[in-house]
Each structure stands twice: as structure tokens, then as C-alpha cells.
C-alpha atoms as a PDB file:
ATOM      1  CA  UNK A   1     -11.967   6.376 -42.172  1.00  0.00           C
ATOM      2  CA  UNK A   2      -9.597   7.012 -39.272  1.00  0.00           C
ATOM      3  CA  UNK A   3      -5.820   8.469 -39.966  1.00  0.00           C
ATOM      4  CA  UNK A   4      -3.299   6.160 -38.881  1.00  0.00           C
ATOM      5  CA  UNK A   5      -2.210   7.785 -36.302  1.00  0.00           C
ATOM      6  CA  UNK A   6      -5.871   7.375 -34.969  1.00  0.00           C
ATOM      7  CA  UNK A   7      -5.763   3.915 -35.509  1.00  0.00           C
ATOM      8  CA  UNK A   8      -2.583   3.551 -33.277  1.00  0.00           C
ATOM      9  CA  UNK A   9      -4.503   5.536 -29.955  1.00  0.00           C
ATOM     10  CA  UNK A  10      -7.016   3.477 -30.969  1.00  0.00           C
ATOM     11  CA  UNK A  11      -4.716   0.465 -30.308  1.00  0.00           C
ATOM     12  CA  UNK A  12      -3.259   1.908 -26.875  1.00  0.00           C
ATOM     13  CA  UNK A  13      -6.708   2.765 -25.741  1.00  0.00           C
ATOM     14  CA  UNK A  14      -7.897  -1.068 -26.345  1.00  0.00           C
ATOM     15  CA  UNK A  15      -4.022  -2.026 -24.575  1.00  0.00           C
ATOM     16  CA  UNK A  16      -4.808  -0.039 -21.300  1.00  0.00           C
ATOM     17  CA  UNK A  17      -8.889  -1.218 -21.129  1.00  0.00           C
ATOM     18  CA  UNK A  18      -9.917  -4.086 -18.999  1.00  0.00           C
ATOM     19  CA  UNK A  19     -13.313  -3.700 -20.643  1.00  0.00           C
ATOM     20  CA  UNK A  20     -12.918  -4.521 -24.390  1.00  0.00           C
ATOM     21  CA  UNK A  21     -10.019  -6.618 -26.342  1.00  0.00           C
ATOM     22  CA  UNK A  22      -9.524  -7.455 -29.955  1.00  0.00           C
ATOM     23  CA  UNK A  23     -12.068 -10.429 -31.156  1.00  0.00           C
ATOM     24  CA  UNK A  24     -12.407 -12.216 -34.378  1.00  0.00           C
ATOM     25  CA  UNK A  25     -15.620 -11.623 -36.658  1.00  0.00           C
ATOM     26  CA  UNK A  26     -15.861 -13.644 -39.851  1.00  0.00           C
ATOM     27  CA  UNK A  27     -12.204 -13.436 -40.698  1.00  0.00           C
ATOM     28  CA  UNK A  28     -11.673  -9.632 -39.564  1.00  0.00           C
ATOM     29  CA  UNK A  29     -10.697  -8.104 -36.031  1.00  0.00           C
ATOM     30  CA  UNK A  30     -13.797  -6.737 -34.215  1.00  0.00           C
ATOM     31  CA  UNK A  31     -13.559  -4.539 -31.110  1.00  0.00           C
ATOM     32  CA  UNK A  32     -15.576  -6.677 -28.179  1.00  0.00           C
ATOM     33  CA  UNK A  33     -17.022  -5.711 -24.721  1.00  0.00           C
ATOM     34  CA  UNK A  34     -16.225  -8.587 -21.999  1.00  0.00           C
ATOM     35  CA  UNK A  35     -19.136  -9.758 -20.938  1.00  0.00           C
ATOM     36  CA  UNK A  36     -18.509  -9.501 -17.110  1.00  0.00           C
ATOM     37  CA  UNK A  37     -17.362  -5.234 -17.307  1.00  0.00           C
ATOM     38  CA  UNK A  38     -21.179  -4.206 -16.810  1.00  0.00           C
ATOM     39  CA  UNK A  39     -23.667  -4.455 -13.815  1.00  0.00           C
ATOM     40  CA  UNK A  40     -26.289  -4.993 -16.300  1.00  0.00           C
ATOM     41  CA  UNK A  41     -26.930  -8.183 -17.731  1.00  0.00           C
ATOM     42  CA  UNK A  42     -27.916  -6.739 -20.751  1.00  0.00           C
ATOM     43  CA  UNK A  43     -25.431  -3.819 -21.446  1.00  0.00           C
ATOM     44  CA  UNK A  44     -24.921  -2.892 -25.095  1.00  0.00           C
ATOM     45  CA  UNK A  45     -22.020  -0.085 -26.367  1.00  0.00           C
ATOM     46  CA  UNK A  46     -22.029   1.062 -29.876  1.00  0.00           C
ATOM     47  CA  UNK A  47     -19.890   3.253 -31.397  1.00  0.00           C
ATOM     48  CA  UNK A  48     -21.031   6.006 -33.983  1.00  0.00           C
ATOM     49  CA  UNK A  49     -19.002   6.492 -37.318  1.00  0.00           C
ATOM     50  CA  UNK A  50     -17.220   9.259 -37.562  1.00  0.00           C
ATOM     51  CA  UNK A  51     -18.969  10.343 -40.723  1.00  0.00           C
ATOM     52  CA  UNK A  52     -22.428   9.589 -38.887  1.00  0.00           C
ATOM     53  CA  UNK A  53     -21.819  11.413 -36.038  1.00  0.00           C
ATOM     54  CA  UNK A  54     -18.504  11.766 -34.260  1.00  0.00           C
ATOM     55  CA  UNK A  55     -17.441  11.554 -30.906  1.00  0.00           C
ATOM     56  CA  UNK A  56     -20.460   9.916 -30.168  1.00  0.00           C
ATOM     57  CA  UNK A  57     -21.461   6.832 -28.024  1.00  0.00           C
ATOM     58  CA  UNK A  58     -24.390   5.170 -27.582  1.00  0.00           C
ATOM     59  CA  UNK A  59     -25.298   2.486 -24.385  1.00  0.00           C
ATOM     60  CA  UNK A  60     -28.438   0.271 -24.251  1.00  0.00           C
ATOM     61  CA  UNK A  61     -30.224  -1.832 -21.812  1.00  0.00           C
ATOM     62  CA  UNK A  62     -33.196  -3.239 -21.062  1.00  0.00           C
ATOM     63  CA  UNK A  63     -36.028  -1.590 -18.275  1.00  0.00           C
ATOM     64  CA  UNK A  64     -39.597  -2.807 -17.761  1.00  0.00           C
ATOM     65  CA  UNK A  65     -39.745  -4.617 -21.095  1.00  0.00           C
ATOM     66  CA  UNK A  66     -38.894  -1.644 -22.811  1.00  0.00           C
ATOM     67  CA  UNK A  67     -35.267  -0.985 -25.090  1.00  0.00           C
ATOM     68  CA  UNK A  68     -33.450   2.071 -23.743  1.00  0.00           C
ATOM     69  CA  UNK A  69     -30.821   4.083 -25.428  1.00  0.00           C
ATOM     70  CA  UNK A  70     -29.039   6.957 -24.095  1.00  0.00           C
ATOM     71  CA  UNK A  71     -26.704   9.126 -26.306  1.00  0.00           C
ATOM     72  CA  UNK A  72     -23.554  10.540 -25.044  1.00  0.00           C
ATOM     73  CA  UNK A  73     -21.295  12.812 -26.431  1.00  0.00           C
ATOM     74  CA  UNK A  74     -18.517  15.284 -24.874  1.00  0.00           C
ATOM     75  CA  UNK A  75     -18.997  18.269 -24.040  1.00  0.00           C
ATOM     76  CA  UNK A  76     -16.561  20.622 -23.032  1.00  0.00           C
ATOM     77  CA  UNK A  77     -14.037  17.636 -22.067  1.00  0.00           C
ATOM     78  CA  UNK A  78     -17.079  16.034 -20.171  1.00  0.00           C
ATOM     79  CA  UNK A  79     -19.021  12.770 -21.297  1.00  0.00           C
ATOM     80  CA  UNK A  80     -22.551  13.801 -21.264  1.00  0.00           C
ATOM     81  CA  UNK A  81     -25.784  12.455 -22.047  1.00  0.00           C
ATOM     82  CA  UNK A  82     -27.561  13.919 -25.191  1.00  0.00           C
ATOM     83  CA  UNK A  83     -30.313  12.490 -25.733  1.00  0.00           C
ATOM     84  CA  UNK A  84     -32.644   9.224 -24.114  1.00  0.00           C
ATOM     85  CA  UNK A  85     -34.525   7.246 -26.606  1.00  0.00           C
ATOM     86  CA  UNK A  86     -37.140   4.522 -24.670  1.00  0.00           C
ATOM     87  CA  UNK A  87     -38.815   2.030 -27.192  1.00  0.00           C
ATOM     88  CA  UNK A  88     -41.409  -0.993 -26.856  1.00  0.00           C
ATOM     89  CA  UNK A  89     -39.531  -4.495 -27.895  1.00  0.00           C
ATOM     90  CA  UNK A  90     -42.855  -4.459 -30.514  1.00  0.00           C
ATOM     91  CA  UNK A  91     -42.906  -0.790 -31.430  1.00  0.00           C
ATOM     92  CA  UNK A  92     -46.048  -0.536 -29.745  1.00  0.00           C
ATOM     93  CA  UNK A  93     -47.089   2.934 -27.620  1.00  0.00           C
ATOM     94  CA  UNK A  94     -45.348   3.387 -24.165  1.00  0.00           C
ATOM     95  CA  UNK A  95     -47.988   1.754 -21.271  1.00  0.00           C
ATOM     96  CA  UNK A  96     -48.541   4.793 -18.330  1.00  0.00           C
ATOM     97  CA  UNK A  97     -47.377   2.215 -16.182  1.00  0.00           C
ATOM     98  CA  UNK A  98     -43.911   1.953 -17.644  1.00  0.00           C
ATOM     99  CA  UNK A  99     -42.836   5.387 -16.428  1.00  0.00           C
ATOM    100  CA  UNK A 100     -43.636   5.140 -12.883  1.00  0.00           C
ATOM    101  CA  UNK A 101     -41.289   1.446 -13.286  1.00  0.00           C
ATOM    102  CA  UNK A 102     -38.365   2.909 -14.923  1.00  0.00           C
ATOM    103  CA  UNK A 103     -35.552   3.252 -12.528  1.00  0.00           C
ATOM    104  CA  UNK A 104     -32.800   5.205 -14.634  1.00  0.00           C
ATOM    105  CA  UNK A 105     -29.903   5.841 -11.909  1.00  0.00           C
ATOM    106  CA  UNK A 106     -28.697   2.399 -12.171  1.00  0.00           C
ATOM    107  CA  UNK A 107     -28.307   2.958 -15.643  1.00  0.00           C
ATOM    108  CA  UNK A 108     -26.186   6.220 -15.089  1.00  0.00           C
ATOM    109  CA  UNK A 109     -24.056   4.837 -12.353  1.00  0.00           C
ATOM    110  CA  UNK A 110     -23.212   2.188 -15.010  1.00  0.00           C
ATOM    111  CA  UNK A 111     -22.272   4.651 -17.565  1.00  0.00           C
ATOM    112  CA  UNK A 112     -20.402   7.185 -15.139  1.00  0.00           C
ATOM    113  CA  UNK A 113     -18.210   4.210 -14.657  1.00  0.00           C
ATOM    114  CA  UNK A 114     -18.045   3.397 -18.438  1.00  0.00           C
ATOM    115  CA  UNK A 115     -17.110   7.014 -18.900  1.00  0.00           C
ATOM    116  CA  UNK A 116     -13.726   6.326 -16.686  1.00  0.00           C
ATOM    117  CA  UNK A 117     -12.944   3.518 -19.920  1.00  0.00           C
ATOM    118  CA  UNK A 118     -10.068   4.187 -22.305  1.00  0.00           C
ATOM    119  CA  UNK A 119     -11.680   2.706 -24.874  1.00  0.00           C
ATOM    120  CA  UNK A 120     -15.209   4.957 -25.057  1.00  0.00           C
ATOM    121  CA  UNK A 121     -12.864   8.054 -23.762  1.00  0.00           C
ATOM    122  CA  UNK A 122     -11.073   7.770 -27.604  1.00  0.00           C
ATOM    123  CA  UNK A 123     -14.404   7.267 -29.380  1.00  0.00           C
ATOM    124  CA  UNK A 124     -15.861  10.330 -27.256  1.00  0.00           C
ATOM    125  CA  UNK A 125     -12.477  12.328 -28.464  1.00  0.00           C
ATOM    126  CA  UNK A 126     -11.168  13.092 -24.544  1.00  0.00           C
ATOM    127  CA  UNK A 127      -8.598  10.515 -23.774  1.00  0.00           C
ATOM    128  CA  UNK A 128      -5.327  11.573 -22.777  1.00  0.00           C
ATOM    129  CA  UNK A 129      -2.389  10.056 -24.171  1.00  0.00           C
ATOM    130  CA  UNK A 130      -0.301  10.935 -21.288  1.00  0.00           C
ATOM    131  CA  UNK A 131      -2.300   8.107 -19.733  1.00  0.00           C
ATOM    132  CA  UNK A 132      -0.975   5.473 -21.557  1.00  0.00           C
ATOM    133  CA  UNK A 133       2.540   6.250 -20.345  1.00  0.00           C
ATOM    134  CA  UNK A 134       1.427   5.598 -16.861  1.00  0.00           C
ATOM    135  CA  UNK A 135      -1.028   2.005 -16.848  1.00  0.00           C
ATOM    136  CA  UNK A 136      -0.689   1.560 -13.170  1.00  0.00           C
ATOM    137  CA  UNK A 137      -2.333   4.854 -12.335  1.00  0.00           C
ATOM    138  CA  UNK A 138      -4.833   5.007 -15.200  1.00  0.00           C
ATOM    139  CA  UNK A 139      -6.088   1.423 -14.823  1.00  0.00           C
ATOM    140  CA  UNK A 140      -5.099   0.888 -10.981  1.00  0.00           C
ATOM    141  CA  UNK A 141      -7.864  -2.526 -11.511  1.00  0.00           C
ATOM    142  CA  UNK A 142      -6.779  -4.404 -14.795  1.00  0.00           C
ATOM    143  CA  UNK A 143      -9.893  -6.242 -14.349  1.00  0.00           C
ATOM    144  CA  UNK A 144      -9.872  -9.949 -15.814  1.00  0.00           C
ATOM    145  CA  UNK A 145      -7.350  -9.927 -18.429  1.00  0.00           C
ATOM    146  CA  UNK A 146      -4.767  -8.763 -15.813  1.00  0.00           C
ATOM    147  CA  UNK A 147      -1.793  -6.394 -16.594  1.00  0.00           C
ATOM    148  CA  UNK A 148       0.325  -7.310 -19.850  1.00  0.00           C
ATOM    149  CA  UNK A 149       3.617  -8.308 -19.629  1.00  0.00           C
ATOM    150  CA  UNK A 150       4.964  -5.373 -21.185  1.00  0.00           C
ATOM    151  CA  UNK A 151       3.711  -2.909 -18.507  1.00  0.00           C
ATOM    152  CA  UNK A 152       6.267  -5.150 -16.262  1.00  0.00           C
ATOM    153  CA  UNK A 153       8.959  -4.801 -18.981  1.00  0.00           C
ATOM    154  CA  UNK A 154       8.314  -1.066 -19.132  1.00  0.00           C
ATOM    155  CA  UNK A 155       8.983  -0.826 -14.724  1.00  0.00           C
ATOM    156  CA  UNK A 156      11.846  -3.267 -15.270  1.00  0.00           C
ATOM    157  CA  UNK A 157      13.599  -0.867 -17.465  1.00  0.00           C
ATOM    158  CA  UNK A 158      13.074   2.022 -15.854  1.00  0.00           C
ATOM    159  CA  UNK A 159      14.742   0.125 -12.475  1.00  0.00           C
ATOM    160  CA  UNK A 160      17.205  -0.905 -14.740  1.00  0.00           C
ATOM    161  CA  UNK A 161      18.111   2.673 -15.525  1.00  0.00           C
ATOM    162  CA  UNK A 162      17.652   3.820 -12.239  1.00  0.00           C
ATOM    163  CA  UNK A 163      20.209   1.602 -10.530  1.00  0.00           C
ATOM    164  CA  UNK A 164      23.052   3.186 -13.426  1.00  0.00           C
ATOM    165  CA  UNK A 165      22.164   6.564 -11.391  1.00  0.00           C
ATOM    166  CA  UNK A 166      21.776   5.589  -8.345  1.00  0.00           C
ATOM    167  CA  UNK A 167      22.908   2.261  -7.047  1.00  0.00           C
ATOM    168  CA  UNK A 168      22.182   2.759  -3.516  1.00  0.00           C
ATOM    169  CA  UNK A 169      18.897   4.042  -3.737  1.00  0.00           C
ATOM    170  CA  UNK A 170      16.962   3.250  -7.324  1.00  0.00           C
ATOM    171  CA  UNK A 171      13.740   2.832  -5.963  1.00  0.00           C
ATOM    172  CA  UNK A 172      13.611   5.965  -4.242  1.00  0.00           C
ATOM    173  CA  UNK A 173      15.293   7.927  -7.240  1.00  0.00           C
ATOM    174  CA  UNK A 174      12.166   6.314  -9.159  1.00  0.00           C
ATOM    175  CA  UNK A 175       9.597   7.459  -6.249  1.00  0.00           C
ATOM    176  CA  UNK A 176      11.327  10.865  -7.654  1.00  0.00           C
ATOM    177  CA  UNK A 177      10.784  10.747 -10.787  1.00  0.00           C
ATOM    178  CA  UNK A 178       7.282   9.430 -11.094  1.00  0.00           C
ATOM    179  CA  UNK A 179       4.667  10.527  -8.282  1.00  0.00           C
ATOM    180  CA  UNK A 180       2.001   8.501  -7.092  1.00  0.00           C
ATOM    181  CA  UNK A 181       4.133   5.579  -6.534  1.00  0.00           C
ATOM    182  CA  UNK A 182       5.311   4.374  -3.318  1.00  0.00           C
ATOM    183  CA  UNK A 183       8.190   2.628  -2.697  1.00  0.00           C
ATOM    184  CA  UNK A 184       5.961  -0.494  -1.786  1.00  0.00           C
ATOM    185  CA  UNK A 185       4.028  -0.554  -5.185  1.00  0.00           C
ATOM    186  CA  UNK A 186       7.363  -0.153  -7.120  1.00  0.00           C
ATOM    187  CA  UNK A 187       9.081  -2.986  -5.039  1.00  0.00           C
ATOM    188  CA  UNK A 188       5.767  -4.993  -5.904  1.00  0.00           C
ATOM    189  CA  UNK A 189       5.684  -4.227  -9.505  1.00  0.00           C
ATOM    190  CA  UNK A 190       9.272  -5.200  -9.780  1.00  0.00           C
ATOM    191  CA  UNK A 191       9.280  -8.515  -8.067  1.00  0.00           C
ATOM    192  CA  UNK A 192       6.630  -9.765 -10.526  1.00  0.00           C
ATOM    193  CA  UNK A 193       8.387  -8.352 -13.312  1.00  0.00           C
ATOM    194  CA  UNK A 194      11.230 -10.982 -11.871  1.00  0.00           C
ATOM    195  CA  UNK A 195       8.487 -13.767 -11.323  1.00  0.00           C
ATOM    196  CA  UNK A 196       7.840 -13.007 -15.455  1.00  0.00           C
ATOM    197  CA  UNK A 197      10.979 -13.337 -16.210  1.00  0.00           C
ATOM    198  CA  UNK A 198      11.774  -9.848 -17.490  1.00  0.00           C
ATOM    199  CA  UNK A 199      14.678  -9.027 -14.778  1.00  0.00           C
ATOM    200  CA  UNK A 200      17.256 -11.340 -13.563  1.00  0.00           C
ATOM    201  CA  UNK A 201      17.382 -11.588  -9.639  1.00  0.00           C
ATOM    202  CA  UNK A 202      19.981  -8.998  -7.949  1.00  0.00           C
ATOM    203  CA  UNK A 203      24.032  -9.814  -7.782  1.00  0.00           C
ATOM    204  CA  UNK A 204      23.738 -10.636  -3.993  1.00  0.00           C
ATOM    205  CA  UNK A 205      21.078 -10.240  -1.505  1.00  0.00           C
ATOM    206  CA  UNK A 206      20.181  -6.974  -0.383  1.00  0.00           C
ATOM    207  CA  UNK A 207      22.181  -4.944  -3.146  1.00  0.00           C
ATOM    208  CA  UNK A 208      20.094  -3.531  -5.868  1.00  0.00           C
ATOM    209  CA  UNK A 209      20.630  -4.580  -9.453  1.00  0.00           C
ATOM    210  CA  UNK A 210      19.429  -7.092 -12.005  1.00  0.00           C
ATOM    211  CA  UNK A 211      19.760  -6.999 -15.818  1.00  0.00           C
ATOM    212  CA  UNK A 212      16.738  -6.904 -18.712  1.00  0.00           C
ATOM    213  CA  UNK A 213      16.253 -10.429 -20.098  1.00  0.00           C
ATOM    214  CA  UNK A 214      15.820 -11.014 -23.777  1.00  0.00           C
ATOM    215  CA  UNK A 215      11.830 -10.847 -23.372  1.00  0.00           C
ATOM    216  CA  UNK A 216      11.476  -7.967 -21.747  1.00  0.00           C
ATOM    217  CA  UNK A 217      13.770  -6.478 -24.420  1.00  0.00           C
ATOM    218  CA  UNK A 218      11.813  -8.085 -27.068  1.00  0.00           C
ATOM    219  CA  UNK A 219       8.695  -6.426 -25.484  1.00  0.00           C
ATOM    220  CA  UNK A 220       9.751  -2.892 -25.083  1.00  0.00           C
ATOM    221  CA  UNK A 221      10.648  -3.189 -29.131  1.00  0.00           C
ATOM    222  CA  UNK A 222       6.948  -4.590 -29.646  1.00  0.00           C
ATOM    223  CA  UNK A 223       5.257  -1.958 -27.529  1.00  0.00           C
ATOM    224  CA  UNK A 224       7.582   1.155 -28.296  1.00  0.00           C
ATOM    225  CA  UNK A 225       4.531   3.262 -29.057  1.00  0.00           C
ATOM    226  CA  UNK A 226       3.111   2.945 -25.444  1.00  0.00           C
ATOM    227  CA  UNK A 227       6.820   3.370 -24.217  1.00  0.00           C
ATOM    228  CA  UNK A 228       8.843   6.622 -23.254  1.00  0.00           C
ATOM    229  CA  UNK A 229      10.753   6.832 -26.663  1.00  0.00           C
ATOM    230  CA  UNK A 230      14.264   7.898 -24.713  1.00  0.00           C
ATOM    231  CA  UNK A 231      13.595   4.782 -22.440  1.00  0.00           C
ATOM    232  CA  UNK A 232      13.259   2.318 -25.411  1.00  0.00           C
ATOM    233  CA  UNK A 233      16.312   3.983 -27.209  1.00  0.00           C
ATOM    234  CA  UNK A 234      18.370   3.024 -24.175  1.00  0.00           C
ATOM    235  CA  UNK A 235      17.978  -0.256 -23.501  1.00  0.00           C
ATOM    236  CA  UNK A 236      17.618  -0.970 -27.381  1.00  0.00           C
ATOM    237  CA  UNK A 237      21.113   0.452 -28.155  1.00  0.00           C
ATOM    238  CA  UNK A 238      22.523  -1.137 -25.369  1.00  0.00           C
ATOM    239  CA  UNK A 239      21.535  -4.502 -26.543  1.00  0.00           C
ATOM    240  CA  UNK A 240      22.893  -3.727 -29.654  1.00  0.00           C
ATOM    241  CA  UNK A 241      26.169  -2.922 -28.134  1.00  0.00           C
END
């Protein structure tokens, strides 16, 4: 069994992956691929127990009427494939002609994008939490679920403490203090965190400003292990004020 603190990078991981989200499986939560986040139309994951083998992955399609599995594991920090297991649907021998057929680089471009997932980074042991802190850079396409609300929350707060330092210029002060942002993305981020209704509008046009409403507030508390902790204890103990 995983420790708990496993379990909860387990739960950021799933937070910050377009690929999987929680399902329900007779009663219990199940871990489930979306069915559109592969090329293939048949594109299996499974993930290996930690007593049967950890950090281990496994990803299976189907070529030429045959079952292929390849096994990847990390190595050195790297996902790599160990080992490629090819099988008959009927257990039968491998026909000549299948080899020839088999064209295996779709396959790998497939998984060297799967590699880039949160999700199958944890179970191969070389995700890095730092990520989390930063969704917009590690998932820059949310894919189909979109972006949670809280992500918006998290920007809105940050503005929000920005503007107490610098009222003329917040946006560039955050520019500053987190890089690979543009002013552009950061005005973008910040006028849908608005449309969400997680930050009032500004005092007066043109002059920066707005306030945290009660549901962004409520979010940072929900998500305050994805959160900067000195950024939640701010805006907490202010509310509490």
C-alpha cells in the first residue's frame, strides 16, 4: 500500500492531467484514461503494484491482429522501454508475415507523449512536485476537461497580493516573480478568473485592483496542498480578520 503522503501526489498528479480523472467502479473510485487522450483507438495503460514491480508501466495496443505490450520503467530519471511482449489474440505462433506488418514508431510516438503525463510520471517515480505549483506551464493544453477553477483562484490571489506591493504595476511585479509568463497570459488568466467569479472587477477603469470573492477563497482552502502554503495563509487570515 501507498503512504499517505503518496496518496496525496497521487491526487495532484490526477488534478494537473488532462488524460485520466477519478471514475466510479462498483461503489469505489477507479483511476480512468479518457478515451479521446490516445492516437490509438485501442490504447490500454496499466499500472504495476508496487509490491509487483514498482515504478513500472505497462501500454498496450493492437498491430496486425496481434496484442502488443511494451514495458516501461525509469531509468536514470528517463521513461524507458524495458521490455516488448507481442502475442496472437489465440495464443497461437507468430505468422512470418506479421513482422514485416508491424509498424512500431506509431506506437512510441504515442508513448513519448504519454511519458510528458503527470499521472504515469508518479507511477514511473519521476514527477516533480514543483510542477504542480505551476499548472499553466506544466499542462500549457488542459485538454478536454479544461483548467479547474482553482488554478484561476490560485492567479487571482497572487494578483491580489501583488497589487498590496505594487499598485501601479502588479502584473509586471508578477512577470517578476514567476518567469515564463508574459504580461499577456497573466492579463488573460486573470480576466477569466473575473468571468468565474473569483475576483471582483477593478475600483475604476484602468486602475488595478479587485478583491477575492468568497469562492475563490473557499477554493484556495480546498486545494491548499497544490497551493504555495504562505499564499493560502494570507488570504486565509485575512478573511478571518
Amino acid at each position: 500500500m501507498r503512504d499517505k503522503q503518496s496518496l496525496v501526489n497521487l491526487e495532484k498528479a490526477v488534478t494537473a492531467d488532462s488524460n485520466y480523472e477519478w471514475t466510479e467502479v462498483k461503489g469505489r473510485r477507479a483511476l480512468g484514461r479518457l478515451k479521446s487522450s490516445s492516437t490509438f483507438a485501442k490504447w490500454e495503460t496499466r499500472f504495476a503494484r508496487v509490491q509487483e514491480r514498482p515504478n513500472t508501466v505497462f501500454f498496450t495496443t493492437e498491430l496486425e491482429g496481434a496484442t502488443l505490450q511494451v514495458e516501461v520503467r525509469a531509468t536514470h530519471g528517463q521513461a524507458a522501454p524495458h521490455q516488448i511482449t507481442i502475442k496472437m489474440a489465440d495464443d497461437s505462433a507468430l505468422p512470418p508475415q506479421v513482422f514485416p506488418r508491424l509498424r512500431i514508431t506509431p506506437v512510441f510516438d504515442q508513448m513519448s507523449q504519454d511519458f510528458k503525463s503527470p499521472v504515469i510520471q508518479f507511477h514511473l517515480g519521476i514527477f516533480e512536485e514543483s510542477a504542480w505549483k505551476e499548472p499553466f506551464l506544466s499542462r500549457p493544453r488542459p485538454g478536454r476537461k479544461g483548467r479547474p477553477d482553482w488554478e484561476y483562484a490560485m492567479w487571482a490571489a497572487r494578483y491580489v497580493s501583488a497589487c498590496r506591493q505594487d499598485a501601479r504595476r502588479p502584473i509586471a511585479r508578477l512577470t517578476k516573480e514567476h518567469a515564463n509568463h508574459t504580461e499577456s497570459k497573466l492579463r488573460a488568466i486573470l480576466n477569466k478568473a473575473r468571468n468565474r467569479g473569483l475576483l471582483t472587477a477593478t475600483p475604476q477603469k484602468g486602475v488595478a485592483g479587485g478583491r477575492l470573492t468568497k469562492r475563490a477563497l473557499q477554493l484556495l482552502q480546498e486545494n491548499r496542498s497544490l497551493i504555495d502554503d504562505d499564499l493560502i495563509r494570507e488570504h486565509l487570515e485575512d478573511e478571518e480578520k
